[in-house]
C-alpha atoms as a PDB file:
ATOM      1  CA  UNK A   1     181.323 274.848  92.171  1.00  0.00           C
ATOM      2  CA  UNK A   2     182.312 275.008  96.099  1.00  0.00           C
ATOM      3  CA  UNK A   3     184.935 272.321  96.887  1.00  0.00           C
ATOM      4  CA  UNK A   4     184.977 271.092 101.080  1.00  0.00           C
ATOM      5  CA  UNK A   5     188.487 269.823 102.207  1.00  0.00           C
ATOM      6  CA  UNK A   6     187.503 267.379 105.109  1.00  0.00           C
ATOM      7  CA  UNK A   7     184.455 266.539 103.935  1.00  0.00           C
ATOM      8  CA  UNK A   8     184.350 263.397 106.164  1.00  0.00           C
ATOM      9  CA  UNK A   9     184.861 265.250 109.753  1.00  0.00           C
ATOM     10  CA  UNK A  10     182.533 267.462 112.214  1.00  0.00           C
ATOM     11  CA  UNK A  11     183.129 270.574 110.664  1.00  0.00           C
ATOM     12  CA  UNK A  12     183.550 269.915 106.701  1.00  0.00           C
ATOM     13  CA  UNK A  13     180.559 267.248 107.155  1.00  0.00           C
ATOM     14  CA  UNK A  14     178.170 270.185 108.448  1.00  0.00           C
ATOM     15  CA  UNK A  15     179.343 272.408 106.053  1.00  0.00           C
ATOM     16  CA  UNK A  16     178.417 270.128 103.258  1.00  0.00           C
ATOM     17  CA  UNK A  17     175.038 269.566 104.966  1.00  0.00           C
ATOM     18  CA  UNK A  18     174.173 273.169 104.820  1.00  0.00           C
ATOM     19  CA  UNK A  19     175.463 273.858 101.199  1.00  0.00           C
ATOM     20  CA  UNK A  20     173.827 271.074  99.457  1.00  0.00           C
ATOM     21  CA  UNK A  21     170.764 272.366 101.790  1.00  0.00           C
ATOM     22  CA  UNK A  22     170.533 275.261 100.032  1.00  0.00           C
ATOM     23  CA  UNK A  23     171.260 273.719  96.462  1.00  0.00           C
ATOM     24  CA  UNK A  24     174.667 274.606  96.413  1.00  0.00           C
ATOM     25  CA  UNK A  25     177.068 272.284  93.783  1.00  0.00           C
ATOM     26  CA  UNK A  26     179.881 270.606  95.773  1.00  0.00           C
ATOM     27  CA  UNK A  27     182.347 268.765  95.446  1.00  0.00           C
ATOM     28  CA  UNK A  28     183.713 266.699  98.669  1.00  0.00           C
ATOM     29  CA  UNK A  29     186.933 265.343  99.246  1.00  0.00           C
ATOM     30  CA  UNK A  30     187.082 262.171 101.066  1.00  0.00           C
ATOM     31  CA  UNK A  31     189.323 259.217 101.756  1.00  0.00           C
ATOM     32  CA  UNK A  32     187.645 256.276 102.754  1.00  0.00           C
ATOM     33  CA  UNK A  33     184.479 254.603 101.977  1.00  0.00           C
ATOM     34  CA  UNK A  34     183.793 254.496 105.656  1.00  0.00           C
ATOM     35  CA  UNK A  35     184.290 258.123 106.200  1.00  0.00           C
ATOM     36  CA  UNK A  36     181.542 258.710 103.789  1.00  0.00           C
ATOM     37  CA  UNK A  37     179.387 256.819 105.736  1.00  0.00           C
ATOM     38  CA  UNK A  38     179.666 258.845 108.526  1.00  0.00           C
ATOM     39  CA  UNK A  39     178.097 261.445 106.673  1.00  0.00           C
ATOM     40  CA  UNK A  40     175.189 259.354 105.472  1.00  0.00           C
ATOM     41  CA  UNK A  41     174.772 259.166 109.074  1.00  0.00           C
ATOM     42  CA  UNK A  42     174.678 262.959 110.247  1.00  0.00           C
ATOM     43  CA  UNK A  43     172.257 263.603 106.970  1.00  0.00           C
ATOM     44  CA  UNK A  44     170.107 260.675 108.840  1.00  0.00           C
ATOM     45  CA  UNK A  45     170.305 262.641 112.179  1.00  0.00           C
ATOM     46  CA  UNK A  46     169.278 265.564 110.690  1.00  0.00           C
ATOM     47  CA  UNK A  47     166.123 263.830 108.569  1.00  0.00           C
ATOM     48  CA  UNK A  48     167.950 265.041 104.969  1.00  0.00           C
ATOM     49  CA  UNK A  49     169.377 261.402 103.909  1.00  0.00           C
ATOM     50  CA  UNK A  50     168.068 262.210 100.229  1.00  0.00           C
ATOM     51  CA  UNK A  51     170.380 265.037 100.106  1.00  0.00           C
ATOM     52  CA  UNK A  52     173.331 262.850 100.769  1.00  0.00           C
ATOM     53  CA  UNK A  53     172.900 261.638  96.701  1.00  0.00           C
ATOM     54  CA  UNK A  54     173.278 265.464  95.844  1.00  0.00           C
ATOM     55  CA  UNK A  55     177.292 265.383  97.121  1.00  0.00           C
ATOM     56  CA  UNK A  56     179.536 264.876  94.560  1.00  0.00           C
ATOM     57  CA  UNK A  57     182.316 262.609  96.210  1.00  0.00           C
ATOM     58  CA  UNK A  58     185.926 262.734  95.478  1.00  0.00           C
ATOM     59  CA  UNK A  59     188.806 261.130  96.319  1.00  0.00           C
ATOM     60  CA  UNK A  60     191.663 262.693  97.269  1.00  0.00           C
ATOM     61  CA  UNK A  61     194.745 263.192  99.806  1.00  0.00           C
ATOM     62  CA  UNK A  62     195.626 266.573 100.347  1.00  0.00           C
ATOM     63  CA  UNK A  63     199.102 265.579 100.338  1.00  0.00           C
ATOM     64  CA  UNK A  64     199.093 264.009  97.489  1.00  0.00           C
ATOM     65  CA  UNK A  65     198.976 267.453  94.830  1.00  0.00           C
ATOM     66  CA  UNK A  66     198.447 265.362  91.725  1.00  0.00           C
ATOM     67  CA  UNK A  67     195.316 264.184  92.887  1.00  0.00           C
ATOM     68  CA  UNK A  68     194.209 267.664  94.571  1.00  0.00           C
ATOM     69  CA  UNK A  69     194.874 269.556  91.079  1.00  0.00           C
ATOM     70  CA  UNK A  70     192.286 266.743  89.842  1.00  0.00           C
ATOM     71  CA  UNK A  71     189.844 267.873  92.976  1.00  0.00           C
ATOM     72  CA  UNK A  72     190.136 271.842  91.689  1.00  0.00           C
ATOM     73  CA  UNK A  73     188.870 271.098  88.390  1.00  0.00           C
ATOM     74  CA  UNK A  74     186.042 273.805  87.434  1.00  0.00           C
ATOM     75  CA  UNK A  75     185.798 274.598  91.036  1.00  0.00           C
ATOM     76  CA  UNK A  76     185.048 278.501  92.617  1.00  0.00           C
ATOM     77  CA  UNK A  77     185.284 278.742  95.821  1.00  0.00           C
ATOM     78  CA  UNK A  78     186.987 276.196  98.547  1.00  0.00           C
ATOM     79  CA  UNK A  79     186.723 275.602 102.148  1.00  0.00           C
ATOM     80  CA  UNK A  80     189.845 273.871 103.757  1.00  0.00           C
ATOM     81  CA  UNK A  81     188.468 271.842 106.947  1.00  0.00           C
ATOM     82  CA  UNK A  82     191.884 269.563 106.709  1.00  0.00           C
ATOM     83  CA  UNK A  83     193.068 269.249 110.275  1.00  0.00           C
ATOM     84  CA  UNK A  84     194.619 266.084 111.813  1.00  0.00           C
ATOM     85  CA  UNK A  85     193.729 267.440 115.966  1.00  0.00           C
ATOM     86  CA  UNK A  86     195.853 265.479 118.617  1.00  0.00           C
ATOM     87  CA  UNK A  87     197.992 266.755 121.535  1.00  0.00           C
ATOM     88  CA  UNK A  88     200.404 263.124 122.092  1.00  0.00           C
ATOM     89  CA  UNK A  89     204.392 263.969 121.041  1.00  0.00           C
ATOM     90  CA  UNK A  90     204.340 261.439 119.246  1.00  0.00           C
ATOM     91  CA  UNK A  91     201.974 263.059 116.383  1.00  0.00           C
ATOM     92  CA  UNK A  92     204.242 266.026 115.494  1.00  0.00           C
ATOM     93  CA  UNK A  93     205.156 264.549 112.374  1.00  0.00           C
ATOM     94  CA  UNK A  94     201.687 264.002 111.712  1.00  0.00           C
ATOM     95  CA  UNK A  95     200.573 267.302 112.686  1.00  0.00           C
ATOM     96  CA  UNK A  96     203.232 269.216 110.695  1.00  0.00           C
ATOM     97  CA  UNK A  97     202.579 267.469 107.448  1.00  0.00           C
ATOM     98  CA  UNK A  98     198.525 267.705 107.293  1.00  0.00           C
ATOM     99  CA  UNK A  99     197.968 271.296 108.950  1.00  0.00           C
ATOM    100  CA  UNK A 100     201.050 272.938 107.846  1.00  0.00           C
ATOM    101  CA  UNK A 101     202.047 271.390 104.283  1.00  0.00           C
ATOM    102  CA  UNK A 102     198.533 270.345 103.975  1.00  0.00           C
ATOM    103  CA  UNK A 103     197.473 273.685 103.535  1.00  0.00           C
ATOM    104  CA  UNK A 104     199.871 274.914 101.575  1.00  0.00           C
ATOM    105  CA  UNK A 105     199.474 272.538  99.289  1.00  0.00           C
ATOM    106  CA  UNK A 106     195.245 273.711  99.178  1.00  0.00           C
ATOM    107  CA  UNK A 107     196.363 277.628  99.476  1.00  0.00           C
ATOM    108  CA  UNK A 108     198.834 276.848  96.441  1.00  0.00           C
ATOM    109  CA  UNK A 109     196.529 275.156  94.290  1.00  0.00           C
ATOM    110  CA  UNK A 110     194.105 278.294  95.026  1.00  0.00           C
ATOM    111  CA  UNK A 111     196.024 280.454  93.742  1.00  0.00           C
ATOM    112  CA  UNK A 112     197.247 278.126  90.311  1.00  0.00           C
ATOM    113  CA  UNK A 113     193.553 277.816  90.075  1.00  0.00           C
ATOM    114  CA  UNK A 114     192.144 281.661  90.026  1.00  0.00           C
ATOM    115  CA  UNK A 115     190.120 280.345  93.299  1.00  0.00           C
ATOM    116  CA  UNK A 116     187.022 283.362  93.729  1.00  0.00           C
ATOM    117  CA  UNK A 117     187.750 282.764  97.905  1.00  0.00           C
ATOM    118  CA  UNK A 118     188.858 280.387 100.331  1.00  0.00           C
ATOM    119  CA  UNK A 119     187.914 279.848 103.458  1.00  0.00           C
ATOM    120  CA  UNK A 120     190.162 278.483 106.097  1.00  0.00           C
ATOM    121  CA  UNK A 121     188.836 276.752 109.507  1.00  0.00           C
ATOM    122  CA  UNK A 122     191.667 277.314 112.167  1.00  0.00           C
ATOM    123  CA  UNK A 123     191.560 277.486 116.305  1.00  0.00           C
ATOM    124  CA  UNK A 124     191.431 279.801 118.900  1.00  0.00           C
ATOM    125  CA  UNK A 125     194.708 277.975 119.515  1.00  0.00           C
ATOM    126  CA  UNK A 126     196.536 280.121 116.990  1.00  0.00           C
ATOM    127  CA  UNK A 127     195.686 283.509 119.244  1.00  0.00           C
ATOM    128  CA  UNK A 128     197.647 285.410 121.618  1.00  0.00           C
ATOM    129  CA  UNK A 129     197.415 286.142 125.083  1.00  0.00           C
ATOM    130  CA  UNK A 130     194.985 289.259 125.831  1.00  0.00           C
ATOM    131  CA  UNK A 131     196.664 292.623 125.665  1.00  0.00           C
ATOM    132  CA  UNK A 132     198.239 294.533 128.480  1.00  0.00           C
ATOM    133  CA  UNK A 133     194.794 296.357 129.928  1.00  0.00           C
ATOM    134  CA  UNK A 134     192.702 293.532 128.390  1.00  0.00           C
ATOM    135  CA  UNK A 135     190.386 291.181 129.801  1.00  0.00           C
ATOM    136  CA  UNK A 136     189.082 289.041 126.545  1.00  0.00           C
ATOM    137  CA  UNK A 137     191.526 287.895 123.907  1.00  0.00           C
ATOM    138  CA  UNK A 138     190.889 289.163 120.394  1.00  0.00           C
ATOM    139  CA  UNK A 139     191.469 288.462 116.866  1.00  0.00           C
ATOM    140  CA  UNK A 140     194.221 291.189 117.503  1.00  0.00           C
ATOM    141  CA  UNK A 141     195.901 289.420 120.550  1.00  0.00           C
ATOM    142  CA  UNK A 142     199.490 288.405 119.411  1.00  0.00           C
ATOM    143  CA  UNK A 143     200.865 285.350 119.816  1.00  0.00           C
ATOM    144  CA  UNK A 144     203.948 284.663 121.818  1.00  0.00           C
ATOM    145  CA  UNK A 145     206.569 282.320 120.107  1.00  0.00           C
ATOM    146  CA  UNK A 146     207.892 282.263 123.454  1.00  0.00           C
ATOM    147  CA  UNK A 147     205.513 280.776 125.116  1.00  0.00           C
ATOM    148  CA  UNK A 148     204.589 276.961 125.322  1.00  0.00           C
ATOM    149  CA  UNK A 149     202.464 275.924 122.876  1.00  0.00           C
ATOM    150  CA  UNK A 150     201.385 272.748 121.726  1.00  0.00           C
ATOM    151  CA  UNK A 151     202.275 270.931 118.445  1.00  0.00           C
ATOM    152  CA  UNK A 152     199.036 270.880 117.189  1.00  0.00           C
ATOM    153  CA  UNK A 153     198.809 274.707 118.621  1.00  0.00           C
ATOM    154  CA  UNK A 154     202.180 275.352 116.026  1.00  0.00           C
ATOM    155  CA  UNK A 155     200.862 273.599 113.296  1.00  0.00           C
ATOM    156  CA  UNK A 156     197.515 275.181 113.051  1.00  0.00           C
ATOM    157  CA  UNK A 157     199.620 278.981 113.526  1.00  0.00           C
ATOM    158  CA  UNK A 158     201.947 277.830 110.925  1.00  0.00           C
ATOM    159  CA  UNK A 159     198.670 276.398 108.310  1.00  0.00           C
ATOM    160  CA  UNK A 160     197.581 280.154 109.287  1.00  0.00           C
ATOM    161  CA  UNK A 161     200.607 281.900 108.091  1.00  0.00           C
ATOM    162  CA  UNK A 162     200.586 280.174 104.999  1.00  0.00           C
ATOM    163  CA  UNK A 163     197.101 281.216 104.059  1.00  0.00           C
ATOM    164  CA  UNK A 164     198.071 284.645 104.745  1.00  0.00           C
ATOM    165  CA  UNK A 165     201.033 284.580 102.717  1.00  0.00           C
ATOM    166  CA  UNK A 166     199.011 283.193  99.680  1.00  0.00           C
ATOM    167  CA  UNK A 167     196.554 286.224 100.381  1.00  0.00           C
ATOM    168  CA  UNK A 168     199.920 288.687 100.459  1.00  0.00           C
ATOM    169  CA  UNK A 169     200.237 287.123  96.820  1.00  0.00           C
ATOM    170  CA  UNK A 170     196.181 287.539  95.844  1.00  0.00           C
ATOM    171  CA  UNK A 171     194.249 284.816  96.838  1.00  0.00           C
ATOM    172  CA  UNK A 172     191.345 286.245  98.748  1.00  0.00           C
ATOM    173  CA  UNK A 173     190.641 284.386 101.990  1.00  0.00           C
ATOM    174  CA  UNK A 174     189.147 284.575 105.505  1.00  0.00           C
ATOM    175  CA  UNK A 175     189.753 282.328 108.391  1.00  0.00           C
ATOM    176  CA  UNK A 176     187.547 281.744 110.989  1.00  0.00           C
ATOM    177  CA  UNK A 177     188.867 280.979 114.923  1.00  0.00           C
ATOM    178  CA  UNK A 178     186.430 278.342 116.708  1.00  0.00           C
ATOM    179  CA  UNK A 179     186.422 276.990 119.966  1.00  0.00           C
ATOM    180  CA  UNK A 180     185.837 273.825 120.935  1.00  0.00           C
ATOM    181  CA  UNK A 181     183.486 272.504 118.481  1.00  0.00           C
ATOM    182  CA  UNK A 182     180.494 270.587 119.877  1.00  0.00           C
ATOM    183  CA  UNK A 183     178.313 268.427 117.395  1.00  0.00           C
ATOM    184  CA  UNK A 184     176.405 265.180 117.375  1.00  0.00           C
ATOM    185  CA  UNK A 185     178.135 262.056 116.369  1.00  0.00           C
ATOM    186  CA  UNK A 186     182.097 262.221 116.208  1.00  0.00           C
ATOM    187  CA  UNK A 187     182.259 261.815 119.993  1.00  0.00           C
ATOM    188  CA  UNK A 188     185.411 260.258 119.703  1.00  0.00           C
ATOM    189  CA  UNK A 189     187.170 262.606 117.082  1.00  0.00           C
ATOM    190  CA  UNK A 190     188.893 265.510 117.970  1.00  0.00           C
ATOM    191  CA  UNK A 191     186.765 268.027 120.930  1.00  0.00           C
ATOM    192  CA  UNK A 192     184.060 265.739 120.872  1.00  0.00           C
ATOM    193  CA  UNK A 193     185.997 263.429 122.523  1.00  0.00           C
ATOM    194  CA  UNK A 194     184.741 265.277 126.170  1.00  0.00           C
ATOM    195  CA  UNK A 195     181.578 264.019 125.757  1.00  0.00           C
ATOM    196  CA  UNK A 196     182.319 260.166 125.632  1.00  0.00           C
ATOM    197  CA  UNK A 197     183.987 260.662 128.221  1.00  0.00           C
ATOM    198  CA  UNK A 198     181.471 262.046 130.304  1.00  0.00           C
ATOM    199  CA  UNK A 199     179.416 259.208 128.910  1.00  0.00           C
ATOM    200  CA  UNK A 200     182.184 257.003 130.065  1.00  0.00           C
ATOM    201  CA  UNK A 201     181.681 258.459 134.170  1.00  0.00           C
ATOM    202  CA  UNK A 202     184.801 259.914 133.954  1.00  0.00           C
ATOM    203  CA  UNK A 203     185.489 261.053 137.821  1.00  0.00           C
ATOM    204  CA  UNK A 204     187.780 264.044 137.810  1.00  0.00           C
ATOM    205  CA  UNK A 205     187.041 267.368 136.652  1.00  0.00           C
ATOM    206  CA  UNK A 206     189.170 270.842 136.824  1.00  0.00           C
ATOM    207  CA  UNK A 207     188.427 274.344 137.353  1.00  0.00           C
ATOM    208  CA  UNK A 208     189.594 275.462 134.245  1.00  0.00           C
ATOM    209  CA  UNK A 209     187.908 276.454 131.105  1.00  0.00           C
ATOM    210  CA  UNK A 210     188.026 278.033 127.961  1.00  0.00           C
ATOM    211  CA  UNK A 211     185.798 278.787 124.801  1.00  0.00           C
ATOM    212  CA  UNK A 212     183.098 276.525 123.375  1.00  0.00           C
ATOM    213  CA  UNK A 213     180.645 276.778 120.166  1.00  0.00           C
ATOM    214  CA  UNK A 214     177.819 274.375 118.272  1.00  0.00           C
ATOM    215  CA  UNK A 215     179.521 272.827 115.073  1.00  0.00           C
ATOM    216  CA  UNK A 216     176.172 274.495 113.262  1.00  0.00           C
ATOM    217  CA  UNK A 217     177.308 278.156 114.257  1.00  0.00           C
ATOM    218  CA  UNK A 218     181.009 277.543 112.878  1.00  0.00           C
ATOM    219  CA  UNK A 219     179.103 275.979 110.140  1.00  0.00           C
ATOM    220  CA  UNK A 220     177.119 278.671 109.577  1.00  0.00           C
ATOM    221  CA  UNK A 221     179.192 281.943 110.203  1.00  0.00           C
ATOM    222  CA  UNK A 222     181.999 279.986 107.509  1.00  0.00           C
ATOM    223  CA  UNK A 223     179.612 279.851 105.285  1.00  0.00           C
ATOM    224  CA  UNK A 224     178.219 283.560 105.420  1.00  0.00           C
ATOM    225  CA  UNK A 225     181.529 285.059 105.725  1.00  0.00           C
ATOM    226  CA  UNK A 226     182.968 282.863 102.322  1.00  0.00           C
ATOM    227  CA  UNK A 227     179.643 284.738 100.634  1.00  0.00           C
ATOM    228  CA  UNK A 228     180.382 287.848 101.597  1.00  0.00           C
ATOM    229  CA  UNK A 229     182.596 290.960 100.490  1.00  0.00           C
ATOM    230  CA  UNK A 230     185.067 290.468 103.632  1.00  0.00           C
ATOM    231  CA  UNK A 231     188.491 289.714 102.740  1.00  0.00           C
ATOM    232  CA  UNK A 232     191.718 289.226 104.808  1.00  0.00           C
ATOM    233  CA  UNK A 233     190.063 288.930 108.470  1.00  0.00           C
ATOM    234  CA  UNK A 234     189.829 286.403 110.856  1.00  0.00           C
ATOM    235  CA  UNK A 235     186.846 285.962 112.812  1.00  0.00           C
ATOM    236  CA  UNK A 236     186.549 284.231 116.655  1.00  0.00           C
ATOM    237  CA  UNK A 237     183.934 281.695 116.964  1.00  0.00           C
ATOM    238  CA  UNK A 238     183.304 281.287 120.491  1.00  0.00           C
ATOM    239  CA  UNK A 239     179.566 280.801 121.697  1.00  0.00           C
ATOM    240  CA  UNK A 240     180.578 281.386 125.798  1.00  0.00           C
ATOM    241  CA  UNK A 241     183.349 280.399 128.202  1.00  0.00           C
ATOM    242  CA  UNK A 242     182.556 277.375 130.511  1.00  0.00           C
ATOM    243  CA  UNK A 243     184.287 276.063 133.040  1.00  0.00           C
ATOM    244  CA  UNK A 244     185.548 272.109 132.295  1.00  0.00           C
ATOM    245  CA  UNK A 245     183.069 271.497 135.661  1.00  0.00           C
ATOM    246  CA  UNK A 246     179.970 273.502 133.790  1.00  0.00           C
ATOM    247  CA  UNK A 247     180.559 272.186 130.289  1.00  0.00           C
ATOM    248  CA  UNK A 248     180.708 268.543 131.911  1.00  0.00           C
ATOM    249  CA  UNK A 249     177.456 268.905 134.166  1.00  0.00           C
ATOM    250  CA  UNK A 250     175.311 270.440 130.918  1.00  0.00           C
ATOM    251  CA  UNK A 251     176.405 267.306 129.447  1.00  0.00           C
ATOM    252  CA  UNK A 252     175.883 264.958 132.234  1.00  0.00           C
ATOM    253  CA  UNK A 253     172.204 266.138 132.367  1.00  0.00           C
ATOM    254  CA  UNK A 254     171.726 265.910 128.976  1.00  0.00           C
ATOM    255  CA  UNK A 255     173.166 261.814 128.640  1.00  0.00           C
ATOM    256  CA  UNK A 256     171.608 260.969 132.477  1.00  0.00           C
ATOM    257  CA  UNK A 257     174.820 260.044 133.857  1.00  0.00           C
ATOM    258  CA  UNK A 258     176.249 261.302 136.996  1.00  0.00           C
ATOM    259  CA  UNK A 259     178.718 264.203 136.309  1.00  0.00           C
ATOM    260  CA  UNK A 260     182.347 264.038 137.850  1.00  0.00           C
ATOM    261  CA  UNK A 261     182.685 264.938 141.122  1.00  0.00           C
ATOM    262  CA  UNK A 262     186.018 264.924 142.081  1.00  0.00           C
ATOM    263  CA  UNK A 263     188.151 267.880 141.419  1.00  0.00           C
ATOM    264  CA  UNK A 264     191.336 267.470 140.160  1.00  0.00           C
ATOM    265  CA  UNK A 265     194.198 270.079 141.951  1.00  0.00           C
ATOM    266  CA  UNK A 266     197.205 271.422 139.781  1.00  0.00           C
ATOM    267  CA  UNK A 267     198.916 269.103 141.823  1.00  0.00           C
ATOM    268  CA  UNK A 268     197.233 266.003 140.630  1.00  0.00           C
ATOM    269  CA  UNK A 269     197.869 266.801 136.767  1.00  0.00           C
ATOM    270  CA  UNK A 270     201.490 267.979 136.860  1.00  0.00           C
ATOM    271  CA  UNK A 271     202.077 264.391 138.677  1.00  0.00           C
ATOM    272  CA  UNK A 272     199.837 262.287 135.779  1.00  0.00           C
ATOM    273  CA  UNK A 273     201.652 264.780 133.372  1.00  0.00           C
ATOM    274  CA  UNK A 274     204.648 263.509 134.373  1.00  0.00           C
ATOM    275  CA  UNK A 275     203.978 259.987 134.853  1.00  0.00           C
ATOM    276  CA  UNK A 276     202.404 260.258 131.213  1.00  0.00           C
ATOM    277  CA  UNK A 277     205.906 261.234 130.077  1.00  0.00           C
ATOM    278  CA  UNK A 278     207.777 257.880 131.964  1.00  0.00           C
ATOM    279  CA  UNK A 279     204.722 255.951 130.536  1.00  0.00           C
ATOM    280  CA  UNK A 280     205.597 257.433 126.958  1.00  0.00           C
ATOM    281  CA  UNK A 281     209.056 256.184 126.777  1.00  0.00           C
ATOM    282  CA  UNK A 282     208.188 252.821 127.053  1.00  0.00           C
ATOM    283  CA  UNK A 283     205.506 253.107 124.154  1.00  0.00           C
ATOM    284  CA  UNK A 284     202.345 254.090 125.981  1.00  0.00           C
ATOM    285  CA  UNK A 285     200.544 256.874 123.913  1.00  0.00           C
ATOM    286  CA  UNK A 286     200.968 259.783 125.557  1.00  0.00           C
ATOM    287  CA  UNK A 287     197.737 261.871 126.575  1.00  0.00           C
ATOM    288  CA  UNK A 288     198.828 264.626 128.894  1.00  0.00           C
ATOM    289  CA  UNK A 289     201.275 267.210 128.024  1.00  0.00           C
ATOM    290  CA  UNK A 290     202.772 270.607 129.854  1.00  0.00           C
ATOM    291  CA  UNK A 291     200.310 273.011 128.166  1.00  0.00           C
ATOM    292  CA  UNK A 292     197.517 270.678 128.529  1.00  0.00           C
ATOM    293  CA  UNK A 293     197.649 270.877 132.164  1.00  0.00           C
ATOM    294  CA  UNK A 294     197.949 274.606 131.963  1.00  0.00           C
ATOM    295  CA  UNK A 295     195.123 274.804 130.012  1.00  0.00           C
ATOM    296  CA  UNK A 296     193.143 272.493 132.595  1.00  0.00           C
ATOM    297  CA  UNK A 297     193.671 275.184 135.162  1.00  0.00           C
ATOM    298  CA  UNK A 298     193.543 278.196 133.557  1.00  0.00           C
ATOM    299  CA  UNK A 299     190.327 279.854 131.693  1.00  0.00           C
ATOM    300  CA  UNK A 300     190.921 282.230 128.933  1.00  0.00           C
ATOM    301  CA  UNK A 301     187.893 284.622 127.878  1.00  0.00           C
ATOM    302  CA  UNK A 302     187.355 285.551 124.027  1.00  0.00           C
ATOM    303  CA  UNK A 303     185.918 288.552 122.592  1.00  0.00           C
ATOM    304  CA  UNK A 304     183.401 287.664 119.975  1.00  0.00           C
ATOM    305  CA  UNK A 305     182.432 291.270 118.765  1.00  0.00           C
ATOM    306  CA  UNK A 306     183.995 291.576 115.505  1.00  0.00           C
ATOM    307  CA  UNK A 307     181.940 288.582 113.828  1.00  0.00           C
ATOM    308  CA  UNK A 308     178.783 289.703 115.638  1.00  0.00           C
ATOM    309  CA  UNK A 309     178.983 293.346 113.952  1.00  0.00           C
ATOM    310  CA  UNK A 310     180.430 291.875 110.576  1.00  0.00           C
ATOM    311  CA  UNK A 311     177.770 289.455 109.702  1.00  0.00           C
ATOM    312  CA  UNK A 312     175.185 290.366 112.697  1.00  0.00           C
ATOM    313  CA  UNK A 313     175.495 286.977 114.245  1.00  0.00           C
ATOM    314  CA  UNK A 314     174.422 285.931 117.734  1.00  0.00           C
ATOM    315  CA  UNK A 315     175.613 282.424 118.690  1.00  0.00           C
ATOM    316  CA  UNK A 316     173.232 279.671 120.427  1.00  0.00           C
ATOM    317  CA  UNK A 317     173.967 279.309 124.055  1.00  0.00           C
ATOM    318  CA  UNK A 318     176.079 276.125 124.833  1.00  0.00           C
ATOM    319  CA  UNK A 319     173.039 274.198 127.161  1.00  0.00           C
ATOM    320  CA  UNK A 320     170.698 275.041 124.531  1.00  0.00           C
ATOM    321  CA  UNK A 321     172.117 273.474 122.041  1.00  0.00           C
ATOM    322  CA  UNK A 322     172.918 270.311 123.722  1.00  0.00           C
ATOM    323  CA  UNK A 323     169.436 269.942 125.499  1.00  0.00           C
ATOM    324  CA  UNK A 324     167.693 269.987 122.592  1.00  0.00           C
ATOM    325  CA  UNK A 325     170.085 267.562 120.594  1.00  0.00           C
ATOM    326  CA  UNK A 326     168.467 264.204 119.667  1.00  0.00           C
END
């Protein structure tokens, strides 16, 4: 039996979907009646709602280990889509307890349970800058605890480093590096929150840009990767670099709205960036921060090789897959 960790969101949702599609047994943990609904609601979208009876639903807090050991009852293999995504201060303690003793509490449990593999869904934000000489950043690019990183960059590194260390004591995993995920439905969850905003007529774009991928590639290349012999490698998920203009224009077209058309200088966000901060300490929640304007500026480029010669997987263009979205 397969158990799905974040059953309930973009990516654990899809994975579900395809498993049960192919007649797979699993089990999917959830926490709220409404976030199962949700997933009735994708299977709709996708024309499979009589698969949705095939799940078998449980109930369970990955924090809470007494009712995970419950969830790892007869079960094989495990993918660990657990991820609480924000980039406001005032989530650290948030962040830090899901991703980071979240997962150890999952990579733990793997290992009291003789788990066959686990597969762990992390972020290109765990990865390094590209290498002196280097153009593209790869799996092999080394991050800098120097550097400024986010908290929810930190917390997904540190969730990483503890399903390595449970693989440095047997458990045999993979992790797999997306981009920002794009995917029908959770527009206002996580990544997907760009394109209610774009529905919204947000004004301002930037020239910055960075990696982007279809939730039914991750979907898909987590899935073939868990089934095969690779052990102990992480994999980049990144369909193409867009720029925040492109990615919003693609999506523009494809809702009928009018894209933004007013570009935002560096100048502009290290001012609202700051102003966010004054804003914060009087209980406004905070939605710029100092990497999230670098990021808005800057465009990183990702090398997406090693997955495409491990599992021989090409990756659907970005405007493809949104154009011919429902």
């Amino acid at each position: 039996m397969i158990l799905v960790t974040g059953a309930t969101g973009l990516v654990g949702s899809h994975i579900v979907f395809h498993l049960v599609s192919q007649d797979q047994k699993v089990r999917a943990l959830y926490k709220t009646e409404a976030s199962k609904n949700k997933v009735l609601t994708l299977f709709k979208h996708y024309k499979k709602e009589h698969l949705f009876a095939n799940i078998l639903w449980f109930e369970a807090d990955i924090l809470d280990v007494s009712q995970l050991e419950k969830a790892f009852q007869s079960i094989d293999f495990v993918y660990h889509c657990v991820a609480v995504i924000s980039f406001s201060p005032k989530d650290e303690a948030i962040l830090r307890k899901v991703n980071i003793e979240g997962t150890a509490n999952v990579v733990n449990l793997c290992l009291d349970f003789g788990i066959k593999k686990l597969c762990h869904i992390s972020s290109i934000a765990t990865l390094g800058d590209p290498k002196i000489g280097e153009t593209k950043i790869t799996e092999e690019s080394d991050w800098n605890p120097e550097a400024y990183h986010s908290d929810y960059a930190i917390t997904k590194f540190g969730a990483e480093m503890e399903v390595w260390r449970a693989y440095q004591e047997g458990l045999k995993v993979v992790v797999v590096n997306p981009g920002v995920i794009l995917g029908p439905l959770f527009w206002t969850e996580g990544s997907g929150d760009i394109y209610q905003k774009v529905k919204d007529k947000f004004p301002v774009y930037t020239t910055g840009g960075t990696g982007f991928v279809s939730v039914v590639d991750v979907a898909s290349c987590a899935i073939q990767l868990l089934e095969s012999e690779i052990v102990g490698e992480r994999f980049i998920l990144v369909s193409e670099t867009l720029s925040f203009e492109n990615i919003f224009k693609i999506i523009a077209q494809k809702l009928n709205v009018k894209s933004p058309k007013i570009e935002a200088k560096k100048w502009m966000t290290t001012i609202a960036w700051r102003l966010d901060v004054l804003f914060g300490v009087f209980g406004k929640k905070r939605f710029l921060t100092k990497e999230m304007v670098h990021t808005l500026h800057h465009i990183d480029y990702f090398d997406t090789s090693k997955v495409e010669k491990a599992i021989g997987f090409r990756f659907e263009k970005i405007e493809d897959y949104i154009q011919r979205q429902d």
